[in-house]
PDB file of N, CA and C in Angstrom:
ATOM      1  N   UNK A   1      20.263 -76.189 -37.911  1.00  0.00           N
ATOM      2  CA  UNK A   1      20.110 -74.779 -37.583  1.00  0.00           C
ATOM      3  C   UNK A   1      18.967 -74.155 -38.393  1.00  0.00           C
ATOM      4  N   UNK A   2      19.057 -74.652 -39.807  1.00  0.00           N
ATOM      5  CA  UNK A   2      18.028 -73.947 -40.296  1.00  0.00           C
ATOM      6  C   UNK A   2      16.629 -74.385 -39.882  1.00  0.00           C
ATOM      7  N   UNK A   3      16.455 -75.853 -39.791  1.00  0.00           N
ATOM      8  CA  UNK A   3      14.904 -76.299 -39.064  1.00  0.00           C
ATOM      9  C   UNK A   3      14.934 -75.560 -37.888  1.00  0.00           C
ATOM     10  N   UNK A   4      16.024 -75.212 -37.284  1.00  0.00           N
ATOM     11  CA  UNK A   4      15.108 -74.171 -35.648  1.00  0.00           C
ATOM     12  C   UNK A   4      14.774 -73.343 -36.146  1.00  0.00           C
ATOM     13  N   UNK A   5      15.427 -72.327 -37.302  1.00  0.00           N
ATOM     14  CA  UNK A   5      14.822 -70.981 -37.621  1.00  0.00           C
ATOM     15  C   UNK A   5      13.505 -70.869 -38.256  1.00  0.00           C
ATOM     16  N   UNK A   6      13.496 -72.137 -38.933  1.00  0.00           N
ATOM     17  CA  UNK A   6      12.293 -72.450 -39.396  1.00  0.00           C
ATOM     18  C   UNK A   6      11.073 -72.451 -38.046  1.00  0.00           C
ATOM     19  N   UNK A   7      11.362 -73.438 -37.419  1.00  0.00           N
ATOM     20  CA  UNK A   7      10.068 -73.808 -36.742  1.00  0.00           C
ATOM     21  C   UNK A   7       9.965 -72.565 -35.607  1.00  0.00           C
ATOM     22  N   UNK A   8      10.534 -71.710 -35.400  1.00  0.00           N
ATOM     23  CA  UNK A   8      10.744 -70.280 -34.719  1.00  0.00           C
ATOM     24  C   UNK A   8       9.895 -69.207 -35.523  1.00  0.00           C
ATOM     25  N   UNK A   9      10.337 -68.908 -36.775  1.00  0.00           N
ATOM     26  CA  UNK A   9       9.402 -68.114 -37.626  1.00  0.00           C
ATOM     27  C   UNK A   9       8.016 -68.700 -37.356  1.00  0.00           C
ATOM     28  N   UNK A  10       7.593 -70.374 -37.988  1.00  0.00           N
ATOM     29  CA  UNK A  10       6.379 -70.428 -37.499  1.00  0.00           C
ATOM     30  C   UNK A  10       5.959 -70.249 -36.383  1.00  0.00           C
ATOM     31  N   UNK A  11       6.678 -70.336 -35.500  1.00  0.00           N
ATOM     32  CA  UNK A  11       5.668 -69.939 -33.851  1.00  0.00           C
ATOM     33  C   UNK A  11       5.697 -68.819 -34.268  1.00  0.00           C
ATOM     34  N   UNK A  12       6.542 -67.967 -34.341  1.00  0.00           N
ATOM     35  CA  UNK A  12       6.128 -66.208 -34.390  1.00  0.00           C
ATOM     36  C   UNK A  12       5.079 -66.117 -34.961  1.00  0.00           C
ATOM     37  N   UNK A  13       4.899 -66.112 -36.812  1.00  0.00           N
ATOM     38  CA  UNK A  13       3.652 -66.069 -37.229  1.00  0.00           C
ATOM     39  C   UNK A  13       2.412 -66.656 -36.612  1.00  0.00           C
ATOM     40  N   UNK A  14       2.134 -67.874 -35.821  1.00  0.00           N
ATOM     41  CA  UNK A  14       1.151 -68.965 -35.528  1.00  0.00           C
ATOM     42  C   UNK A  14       0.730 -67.845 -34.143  1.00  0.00           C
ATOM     43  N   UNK A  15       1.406 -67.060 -33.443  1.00  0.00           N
ATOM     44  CA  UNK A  15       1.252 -66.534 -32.358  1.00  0.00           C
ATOM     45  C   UNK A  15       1.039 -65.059 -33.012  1.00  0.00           C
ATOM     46  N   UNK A  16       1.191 -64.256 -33.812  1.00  0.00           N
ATOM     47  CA  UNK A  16       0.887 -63.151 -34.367  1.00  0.00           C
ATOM     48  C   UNK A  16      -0.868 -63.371 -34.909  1.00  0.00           C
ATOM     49  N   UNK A  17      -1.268 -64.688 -35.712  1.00  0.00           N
ATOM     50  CA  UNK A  17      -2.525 -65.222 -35.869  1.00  0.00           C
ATOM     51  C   UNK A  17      -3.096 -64.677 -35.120  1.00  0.00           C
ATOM     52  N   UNK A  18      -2.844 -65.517 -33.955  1.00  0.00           N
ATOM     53  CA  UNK A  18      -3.613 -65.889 -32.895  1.00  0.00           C
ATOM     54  C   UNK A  18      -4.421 -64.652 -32.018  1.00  0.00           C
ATOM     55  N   UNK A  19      -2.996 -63.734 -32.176  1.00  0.00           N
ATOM     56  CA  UNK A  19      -3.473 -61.984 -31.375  1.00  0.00           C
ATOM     57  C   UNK A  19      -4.428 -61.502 -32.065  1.00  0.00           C
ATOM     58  N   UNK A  20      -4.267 -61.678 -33.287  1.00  0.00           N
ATOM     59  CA  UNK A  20      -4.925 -60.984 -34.541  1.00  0.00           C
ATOM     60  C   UNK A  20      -6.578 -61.672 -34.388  1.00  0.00           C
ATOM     61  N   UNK A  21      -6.757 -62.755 -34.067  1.00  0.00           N
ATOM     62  CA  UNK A  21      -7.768 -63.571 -34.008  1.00  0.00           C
ATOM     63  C   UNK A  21      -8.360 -62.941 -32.728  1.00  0.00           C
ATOM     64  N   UNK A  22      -7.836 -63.223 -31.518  1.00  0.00           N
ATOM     65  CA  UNK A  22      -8.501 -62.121 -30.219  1.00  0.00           C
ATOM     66  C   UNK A  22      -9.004 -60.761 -30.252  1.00  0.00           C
ATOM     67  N   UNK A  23      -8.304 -60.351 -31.372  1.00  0.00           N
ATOM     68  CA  UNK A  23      -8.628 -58.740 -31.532  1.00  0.00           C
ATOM     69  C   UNK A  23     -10.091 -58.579 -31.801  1.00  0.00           C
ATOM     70  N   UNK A  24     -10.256 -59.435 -33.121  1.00  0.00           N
ATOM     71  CA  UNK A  24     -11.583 -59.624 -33.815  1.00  0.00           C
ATOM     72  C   UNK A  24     -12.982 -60.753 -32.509  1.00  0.00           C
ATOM     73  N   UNK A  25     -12.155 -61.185 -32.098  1.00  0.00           N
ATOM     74  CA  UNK A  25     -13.266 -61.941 -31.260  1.00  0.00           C
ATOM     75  C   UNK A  25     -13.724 -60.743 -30.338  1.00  0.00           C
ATOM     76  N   UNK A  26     -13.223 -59.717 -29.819  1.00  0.00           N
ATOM     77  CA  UNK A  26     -13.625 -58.841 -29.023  1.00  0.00           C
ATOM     78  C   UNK A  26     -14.398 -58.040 -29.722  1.00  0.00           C
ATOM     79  N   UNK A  27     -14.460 -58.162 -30.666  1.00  0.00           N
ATOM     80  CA  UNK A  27     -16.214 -56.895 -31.519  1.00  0.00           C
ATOM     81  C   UNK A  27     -17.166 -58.309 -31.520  1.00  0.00           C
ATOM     82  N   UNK A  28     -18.451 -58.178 -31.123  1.00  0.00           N
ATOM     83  CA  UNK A  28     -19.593 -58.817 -31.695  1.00  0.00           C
ATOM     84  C   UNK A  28     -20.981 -58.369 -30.408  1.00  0.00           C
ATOM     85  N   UNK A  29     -21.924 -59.130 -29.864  1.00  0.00           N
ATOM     86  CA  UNK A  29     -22.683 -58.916 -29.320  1.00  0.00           C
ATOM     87  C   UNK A  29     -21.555 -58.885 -27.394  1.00  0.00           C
ATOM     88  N   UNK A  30     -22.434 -57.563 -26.990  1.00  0.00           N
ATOM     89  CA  UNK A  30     -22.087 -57.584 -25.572  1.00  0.00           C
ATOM     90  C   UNK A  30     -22.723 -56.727 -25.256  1.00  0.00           C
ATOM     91  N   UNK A  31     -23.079 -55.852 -24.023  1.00  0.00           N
ATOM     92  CA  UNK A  31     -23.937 -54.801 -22.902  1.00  0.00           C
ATOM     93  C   UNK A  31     -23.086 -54.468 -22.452  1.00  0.00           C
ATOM     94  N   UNK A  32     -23.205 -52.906 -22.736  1.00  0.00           N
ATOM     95  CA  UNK A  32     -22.283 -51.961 -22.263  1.00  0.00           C
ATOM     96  C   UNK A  32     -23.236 -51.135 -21.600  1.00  0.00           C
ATOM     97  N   UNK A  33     -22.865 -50.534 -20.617  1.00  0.00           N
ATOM     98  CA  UNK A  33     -23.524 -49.812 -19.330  1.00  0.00           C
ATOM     99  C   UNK A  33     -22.932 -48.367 -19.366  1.00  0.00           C
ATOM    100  N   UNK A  34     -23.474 -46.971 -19.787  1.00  0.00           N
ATOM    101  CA  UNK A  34     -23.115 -45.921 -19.948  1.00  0.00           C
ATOM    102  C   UNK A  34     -23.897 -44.726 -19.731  1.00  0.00           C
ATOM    103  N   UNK A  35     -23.954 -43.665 -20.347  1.00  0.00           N
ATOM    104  CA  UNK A  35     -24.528 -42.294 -20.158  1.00  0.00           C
ATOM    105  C   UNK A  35     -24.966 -42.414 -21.606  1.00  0.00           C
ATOM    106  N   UNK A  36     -25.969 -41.880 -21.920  1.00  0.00           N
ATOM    107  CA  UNK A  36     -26.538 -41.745 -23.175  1.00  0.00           C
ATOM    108  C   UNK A  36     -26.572 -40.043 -23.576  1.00  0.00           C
ATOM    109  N   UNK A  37     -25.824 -40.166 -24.300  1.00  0.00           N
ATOM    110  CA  UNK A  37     -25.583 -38.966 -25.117  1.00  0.00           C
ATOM    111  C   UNK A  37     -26.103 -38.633 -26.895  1.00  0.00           C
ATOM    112  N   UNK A  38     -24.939 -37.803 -27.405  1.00  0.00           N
ATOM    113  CA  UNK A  38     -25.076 -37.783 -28.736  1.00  0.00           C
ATOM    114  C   UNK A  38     -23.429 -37.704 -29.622  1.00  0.00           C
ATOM    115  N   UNK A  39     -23.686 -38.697 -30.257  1.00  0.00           N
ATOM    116  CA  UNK A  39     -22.450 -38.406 -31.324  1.00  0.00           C
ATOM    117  C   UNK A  39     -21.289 -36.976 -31.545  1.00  0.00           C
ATOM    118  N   UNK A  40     -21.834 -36.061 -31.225  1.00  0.00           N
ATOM    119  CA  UNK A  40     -22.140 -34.881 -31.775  1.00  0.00           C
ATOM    120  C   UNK A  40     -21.144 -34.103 -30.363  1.00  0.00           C
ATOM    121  N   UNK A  41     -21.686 -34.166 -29.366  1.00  0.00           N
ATOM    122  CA  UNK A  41     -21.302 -33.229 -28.324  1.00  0.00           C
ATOM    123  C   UNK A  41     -20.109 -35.130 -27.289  1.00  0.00           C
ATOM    124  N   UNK A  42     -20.530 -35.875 -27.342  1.00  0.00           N
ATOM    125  CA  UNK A  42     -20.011 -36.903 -26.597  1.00  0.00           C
ATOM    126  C   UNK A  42     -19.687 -36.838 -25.637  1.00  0.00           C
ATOM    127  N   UNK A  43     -18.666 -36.765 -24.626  1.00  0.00           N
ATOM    128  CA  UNK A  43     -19.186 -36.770 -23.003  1.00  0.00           C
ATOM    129  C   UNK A  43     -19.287 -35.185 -22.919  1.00  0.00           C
ATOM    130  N   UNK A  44     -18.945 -34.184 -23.646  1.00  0.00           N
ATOM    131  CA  UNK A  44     -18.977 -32.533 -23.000  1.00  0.00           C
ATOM    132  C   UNK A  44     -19.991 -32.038 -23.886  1.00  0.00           C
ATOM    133  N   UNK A  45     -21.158 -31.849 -23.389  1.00  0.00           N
ATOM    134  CA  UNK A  45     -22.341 -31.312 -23.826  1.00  0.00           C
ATOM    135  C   UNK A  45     -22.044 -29.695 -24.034  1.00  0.00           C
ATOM    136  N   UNK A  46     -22.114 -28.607 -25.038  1.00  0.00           N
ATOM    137  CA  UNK A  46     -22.088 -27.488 -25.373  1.00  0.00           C
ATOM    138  C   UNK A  46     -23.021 -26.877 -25.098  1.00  0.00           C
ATOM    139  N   UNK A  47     -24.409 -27.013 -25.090  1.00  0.00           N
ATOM    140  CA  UNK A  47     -25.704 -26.674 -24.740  1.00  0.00           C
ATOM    141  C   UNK A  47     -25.860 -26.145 -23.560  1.00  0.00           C
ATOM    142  N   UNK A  48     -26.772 -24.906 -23.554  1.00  0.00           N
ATOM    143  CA  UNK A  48     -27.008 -25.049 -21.793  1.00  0.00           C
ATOM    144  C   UNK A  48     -28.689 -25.779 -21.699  1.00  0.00           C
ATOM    145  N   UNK A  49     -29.160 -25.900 -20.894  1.00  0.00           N
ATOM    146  CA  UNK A  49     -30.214 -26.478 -20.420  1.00  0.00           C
ATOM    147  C   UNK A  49     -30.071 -28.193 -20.097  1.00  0.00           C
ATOM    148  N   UNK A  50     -28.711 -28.884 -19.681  1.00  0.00           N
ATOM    149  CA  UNK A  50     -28.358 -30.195 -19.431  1.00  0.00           C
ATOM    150  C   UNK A  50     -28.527 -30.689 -21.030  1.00  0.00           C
ATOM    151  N   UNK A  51     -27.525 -31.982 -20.073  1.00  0.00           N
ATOM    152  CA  UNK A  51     -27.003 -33.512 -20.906  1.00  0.00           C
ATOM    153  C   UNK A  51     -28.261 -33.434 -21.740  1.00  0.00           C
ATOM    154  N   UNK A  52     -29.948 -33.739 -21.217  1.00  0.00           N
ATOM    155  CA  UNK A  52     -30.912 -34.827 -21.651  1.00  0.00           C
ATOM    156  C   UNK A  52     -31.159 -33.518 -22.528  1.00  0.00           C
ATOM    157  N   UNK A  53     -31.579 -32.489 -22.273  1.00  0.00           N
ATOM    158  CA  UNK A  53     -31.969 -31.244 -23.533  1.00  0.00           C
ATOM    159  C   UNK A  53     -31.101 -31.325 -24.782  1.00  0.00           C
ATOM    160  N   UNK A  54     -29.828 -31.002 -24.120  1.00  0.00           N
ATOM    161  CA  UNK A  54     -28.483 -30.876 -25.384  1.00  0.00           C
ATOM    162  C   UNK A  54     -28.593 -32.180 -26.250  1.00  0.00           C
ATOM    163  N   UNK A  55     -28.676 -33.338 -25.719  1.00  0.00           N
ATOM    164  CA  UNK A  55     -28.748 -34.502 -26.632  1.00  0.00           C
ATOM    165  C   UNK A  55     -29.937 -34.620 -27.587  1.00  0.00           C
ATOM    166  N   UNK A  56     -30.830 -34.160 -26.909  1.00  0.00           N
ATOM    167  CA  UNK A  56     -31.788 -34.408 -27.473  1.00  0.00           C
ATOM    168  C   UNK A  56     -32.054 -33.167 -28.880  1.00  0.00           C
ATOM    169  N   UNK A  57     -31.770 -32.400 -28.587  1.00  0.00           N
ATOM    170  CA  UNK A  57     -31.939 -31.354 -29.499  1.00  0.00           C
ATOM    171  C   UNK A  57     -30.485 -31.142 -30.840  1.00  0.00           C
ATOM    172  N   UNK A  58     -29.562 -32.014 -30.119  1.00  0.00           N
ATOM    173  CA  UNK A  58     -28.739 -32.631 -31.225  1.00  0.00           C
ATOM    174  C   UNK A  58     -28.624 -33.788 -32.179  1.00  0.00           C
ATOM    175  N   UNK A  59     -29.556 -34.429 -31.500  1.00  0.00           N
ATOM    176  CA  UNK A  59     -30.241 -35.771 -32.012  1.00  0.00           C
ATOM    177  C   UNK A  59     -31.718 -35.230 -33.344  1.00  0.00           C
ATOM    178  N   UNK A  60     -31.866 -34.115 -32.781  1.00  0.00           N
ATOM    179  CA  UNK A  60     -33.468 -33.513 -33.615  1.00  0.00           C
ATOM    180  C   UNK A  60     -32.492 -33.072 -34.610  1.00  0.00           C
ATOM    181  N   UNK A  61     -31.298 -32.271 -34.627  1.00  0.00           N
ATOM    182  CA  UNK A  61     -30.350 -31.801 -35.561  1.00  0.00           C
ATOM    183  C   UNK A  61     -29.656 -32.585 -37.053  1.00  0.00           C
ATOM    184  N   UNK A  62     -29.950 -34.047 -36.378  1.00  0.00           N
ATOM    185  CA  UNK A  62     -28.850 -35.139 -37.512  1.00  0.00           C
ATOM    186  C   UNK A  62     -28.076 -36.120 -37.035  1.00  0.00           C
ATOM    187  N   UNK A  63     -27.361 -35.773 -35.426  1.00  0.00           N
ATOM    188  CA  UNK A  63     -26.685 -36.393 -34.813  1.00  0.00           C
ATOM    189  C   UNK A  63     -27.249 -37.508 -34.368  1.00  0.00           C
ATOM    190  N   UNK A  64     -26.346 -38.705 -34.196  1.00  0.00           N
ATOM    191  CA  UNK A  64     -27.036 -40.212 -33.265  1.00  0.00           C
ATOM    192  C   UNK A  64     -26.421 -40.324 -31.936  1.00  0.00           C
ATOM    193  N   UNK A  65     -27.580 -40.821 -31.434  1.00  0.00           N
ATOM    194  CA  UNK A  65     -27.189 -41.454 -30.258  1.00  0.00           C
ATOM    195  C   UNK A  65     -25.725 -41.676 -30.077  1.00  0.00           C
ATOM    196  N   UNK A  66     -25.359 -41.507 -28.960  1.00  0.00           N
ATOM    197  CA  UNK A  66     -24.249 -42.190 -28.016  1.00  0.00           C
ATOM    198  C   UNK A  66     -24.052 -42.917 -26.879  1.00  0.00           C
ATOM    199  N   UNK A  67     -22.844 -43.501 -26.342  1.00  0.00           N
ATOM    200  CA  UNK A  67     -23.543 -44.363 -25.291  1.00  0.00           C
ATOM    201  C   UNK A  67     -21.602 -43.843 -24.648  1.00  0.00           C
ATOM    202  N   UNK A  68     -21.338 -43.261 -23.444  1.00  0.00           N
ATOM    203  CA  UNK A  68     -20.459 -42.530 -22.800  1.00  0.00           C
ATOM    204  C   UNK A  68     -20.009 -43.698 -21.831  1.00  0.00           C
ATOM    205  N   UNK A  69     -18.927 -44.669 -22.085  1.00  0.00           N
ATOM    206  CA  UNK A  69     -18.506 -45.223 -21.285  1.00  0.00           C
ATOM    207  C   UNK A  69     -17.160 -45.575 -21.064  1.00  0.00           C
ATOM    208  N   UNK A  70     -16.745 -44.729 -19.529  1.00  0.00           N
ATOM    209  CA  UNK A  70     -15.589 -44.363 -18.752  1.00  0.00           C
ATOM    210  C   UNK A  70     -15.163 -42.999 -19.813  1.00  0.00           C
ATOM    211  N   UNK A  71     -14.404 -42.860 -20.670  1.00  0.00           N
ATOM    212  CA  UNK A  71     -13.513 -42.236 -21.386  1.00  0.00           C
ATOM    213  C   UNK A  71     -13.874 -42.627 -22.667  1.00  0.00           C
ATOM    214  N   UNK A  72     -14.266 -43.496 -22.742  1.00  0.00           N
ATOM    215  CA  UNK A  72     -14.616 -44.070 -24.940  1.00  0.00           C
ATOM    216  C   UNK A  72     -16.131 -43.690 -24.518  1.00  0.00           C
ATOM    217  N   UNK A  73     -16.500 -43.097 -26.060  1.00  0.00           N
ATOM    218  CA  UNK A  73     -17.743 -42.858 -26.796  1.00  0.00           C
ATOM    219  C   UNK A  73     -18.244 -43.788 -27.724  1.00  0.00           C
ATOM    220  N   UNK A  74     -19.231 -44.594 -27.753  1.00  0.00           N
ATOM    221  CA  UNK A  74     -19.819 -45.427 -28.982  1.00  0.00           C
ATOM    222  C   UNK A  74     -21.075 -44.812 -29.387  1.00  0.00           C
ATOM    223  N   UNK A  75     -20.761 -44.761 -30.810  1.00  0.00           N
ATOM    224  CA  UNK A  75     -22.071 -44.019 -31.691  1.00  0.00           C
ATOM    225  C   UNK A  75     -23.184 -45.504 -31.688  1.00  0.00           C
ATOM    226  N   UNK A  76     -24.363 -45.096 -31.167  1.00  0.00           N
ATOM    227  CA  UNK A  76     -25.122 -46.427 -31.099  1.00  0.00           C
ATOM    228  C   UNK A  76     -26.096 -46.296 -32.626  1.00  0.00           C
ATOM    229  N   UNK A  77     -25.827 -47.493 -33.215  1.00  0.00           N
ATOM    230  CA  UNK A  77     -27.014 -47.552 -34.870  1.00  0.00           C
ATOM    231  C   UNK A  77     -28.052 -48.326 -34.627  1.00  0.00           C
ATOM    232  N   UNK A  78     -28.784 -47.611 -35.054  1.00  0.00           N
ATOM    233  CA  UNK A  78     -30.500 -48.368 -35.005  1.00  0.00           C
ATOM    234  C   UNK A  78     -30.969 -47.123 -35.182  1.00  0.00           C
ATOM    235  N   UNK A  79     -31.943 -47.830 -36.334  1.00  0.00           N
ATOM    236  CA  UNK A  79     -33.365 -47.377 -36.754  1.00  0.00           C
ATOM    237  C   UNK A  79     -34.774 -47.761 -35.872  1.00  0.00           C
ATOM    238  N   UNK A  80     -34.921 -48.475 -34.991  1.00  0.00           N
ATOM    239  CA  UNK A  80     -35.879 -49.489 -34.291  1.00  0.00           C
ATOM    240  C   UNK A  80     -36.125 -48.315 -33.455  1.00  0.00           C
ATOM    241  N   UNK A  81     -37.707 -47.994 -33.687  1.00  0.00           N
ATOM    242  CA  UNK A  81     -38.423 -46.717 -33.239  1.00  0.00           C
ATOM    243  C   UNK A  81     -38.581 -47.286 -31.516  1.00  0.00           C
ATOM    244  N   UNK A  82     -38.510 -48.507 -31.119  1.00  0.00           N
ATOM    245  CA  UNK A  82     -38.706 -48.981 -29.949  1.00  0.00           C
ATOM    246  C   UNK A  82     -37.463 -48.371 -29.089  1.00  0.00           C
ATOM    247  N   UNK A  83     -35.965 -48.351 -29.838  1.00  0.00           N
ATOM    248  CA  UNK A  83     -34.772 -48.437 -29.165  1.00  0.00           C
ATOM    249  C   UNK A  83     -34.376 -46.643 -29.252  1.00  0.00           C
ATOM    250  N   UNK A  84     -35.231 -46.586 -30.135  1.00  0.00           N
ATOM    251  CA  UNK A  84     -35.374 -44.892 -30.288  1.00  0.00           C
ATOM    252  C   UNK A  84     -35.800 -43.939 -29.357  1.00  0.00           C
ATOM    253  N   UNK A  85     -36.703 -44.072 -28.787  1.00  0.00           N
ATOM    254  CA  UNK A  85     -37.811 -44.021 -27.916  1.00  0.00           C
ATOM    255  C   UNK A  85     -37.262 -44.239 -26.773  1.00  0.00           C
ATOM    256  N   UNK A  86     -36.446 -45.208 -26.258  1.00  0.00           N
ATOM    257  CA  UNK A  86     -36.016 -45.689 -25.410  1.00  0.00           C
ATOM    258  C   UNK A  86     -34.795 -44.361 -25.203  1.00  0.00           C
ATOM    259  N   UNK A  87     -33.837 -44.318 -26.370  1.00  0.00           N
ATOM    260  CA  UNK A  87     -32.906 -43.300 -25.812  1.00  0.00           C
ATOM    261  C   UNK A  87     -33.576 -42.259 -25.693  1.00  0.00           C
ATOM    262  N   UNK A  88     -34.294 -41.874 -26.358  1.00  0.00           N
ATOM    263  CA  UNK A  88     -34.409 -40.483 -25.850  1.00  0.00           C
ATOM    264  C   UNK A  88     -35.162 -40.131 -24.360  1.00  0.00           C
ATOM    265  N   UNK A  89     -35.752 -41.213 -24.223  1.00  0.00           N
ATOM    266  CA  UNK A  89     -36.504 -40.889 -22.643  1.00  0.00           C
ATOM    267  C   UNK A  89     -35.335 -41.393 -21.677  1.00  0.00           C
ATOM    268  N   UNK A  90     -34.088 -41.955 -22.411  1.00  0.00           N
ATOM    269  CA  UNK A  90     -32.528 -42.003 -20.902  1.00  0.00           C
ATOM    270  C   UNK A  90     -31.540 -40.780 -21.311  1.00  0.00           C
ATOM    271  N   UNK A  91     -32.377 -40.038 -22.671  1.00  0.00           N
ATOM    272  CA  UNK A  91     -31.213 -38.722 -22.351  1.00  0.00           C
ATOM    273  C   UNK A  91     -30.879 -38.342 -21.135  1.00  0.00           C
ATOM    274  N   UNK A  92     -29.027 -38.658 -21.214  1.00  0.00           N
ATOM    275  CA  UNK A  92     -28.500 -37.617 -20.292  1.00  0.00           C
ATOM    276  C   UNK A  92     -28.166 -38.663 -18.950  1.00  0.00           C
ATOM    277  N   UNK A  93     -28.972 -39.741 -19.063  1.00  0.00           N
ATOM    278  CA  UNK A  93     -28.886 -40.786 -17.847  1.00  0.00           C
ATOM    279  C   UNK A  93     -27.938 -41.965 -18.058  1.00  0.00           C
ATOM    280  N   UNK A  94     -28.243 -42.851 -17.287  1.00  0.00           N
ATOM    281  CA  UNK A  94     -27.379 -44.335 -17.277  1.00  0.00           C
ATOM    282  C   UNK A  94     -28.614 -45.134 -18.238  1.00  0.00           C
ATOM    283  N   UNK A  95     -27.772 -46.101 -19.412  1.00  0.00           N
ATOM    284  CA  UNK A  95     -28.326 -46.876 -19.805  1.00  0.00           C
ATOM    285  C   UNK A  95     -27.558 -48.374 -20.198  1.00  0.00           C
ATOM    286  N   UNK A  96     -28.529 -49.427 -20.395  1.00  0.00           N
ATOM    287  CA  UNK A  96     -27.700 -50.699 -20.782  1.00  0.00           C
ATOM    288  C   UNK A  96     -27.860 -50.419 -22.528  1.00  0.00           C
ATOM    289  N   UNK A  97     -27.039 -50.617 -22.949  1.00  0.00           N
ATOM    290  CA  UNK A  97     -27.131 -51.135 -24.245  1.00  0.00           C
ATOM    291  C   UNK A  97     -26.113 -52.316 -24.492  1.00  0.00           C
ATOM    292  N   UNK A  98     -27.309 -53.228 -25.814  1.00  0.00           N
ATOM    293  CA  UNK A  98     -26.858 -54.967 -26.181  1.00  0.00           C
ATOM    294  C   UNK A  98     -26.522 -54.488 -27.855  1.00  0.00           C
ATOM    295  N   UNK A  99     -25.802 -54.818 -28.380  1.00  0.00           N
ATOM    296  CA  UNK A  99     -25.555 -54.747 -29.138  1.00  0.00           C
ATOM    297  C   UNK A  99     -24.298 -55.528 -29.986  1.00  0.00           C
ATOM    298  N   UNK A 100     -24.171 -55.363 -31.338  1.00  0.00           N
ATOM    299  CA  UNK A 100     -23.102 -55.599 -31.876  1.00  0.00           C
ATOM    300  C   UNK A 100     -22.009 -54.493 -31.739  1.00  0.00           C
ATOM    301  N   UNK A 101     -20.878 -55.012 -31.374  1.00  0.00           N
ATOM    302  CA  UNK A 101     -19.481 -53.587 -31.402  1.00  0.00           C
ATOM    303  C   UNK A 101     -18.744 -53.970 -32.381  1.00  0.00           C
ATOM    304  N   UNK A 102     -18.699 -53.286 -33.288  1.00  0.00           N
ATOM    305  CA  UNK A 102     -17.694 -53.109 -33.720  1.00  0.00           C
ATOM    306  C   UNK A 102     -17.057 -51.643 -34.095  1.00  0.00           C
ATOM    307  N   UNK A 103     -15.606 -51.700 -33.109  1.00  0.00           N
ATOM    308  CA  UNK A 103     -14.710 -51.041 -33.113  1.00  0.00           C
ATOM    309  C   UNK A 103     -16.029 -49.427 -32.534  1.00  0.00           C
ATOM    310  N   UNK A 104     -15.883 -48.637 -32.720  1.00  0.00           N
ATOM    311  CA  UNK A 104     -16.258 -47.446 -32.089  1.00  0.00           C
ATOM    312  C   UNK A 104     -18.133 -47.133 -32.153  1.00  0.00           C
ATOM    313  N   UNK A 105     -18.589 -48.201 -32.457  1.00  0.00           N
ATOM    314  CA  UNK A 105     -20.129 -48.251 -33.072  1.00  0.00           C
ATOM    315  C   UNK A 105     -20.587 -49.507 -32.628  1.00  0.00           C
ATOM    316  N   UNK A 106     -22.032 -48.802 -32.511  1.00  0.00           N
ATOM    317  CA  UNK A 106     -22.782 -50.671 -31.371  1.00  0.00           C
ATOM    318  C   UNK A 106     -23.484 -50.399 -32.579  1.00  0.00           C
ATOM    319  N   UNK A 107     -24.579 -51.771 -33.434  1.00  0.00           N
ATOM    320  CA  UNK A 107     -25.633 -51.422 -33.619  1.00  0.00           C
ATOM    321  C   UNK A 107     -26.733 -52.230 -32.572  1.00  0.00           C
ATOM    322  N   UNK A 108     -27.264 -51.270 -32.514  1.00  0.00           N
ATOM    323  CA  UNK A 108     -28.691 -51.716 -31.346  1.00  0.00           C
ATOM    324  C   UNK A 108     -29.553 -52.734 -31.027  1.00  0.00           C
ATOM    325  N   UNK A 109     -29.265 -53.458 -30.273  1.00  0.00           N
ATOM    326  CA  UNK A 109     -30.258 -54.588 -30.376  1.00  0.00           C
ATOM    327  C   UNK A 109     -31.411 -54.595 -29.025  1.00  0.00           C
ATOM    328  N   UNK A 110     -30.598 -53.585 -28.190  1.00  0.00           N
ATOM    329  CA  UNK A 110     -32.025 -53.379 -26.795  1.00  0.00           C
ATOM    330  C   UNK A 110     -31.092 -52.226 -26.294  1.00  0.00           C
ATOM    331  N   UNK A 111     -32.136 -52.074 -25.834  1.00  0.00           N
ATOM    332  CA  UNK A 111     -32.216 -50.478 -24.520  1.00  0.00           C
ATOM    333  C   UNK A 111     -32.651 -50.839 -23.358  1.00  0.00           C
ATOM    334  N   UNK A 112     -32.461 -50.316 -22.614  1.00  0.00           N
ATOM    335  CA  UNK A 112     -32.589 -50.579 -20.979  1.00  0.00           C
ATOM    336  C   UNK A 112     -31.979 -49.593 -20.138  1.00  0.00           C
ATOM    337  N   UNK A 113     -32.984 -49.325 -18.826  1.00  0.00           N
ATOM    338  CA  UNK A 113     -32.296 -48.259 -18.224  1.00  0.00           C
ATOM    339  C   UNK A 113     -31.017 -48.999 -17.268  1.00  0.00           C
ATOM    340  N   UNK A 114     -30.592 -48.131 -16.981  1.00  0.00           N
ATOM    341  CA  UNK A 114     -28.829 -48.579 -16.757  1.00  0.00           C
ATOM    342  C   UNK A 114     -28.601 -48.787 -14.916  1.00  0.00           C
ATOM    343  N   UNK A 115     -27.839 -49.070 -13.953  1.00  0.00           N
ATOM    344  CA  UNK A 115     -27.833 -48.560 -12.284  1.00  0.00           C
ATOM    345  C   UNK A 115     -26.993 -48.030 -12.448  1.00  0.00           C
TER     346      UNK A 115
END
């Protein structure tokens, strides 16, 4: 009796691992397809003059980039004046972003306009 309880606890733990292990495999490099925003306002822009003005002039403020996809917001990181450049000319639009995720934050590895 006690070796079943035994080898029972280990499956539990060996299968608790395992979830725990999937969790973490789901942050690393992937392309997410979204609205490019700002940290700051995230899908409901406060601004009047549109999405691409409001972002942008919250982005001139302090705020970073965002990337608006379905219902979740990811704050996108990068310094790379290329990927910089890039958001701000998809303020307000569809864009691809490649990046690393982890948990609520990409950091940037390309820009691309989005369909």
């Amino acid at each position: 009796m006690k070796a079943r309880i035994g080898s029972m606890l280990g499956l539990v733990v060996l299968t608790g691992m395992l979830s725990v292990g999937f969790l973490f495999a789901a942050d690393g490099p992937q392309t997410l397809t979204g609205k490019v925003s700002d940290a700051m306002c995230g899908a409901k822009h406060a601004m009047g003059g549109g999405d691409a003005e409001c972002t942008r002039a919250c982005v001139t403020k302090g705020s970073k980039y965002a990337l608006v996809v379905g219902s979740k917001v990811y704050t996108l990181d990068t310094s790379d004046k290329t990927a910089l450049a890039e958001l701000n000319k998809l303020a307000g639009a569809n864009a691809k972003v490649t990046g690393n995720v982890k948990g609520d934050t990409v950091e940037v590895k390309s820009v691309a306009p989005g369909a």
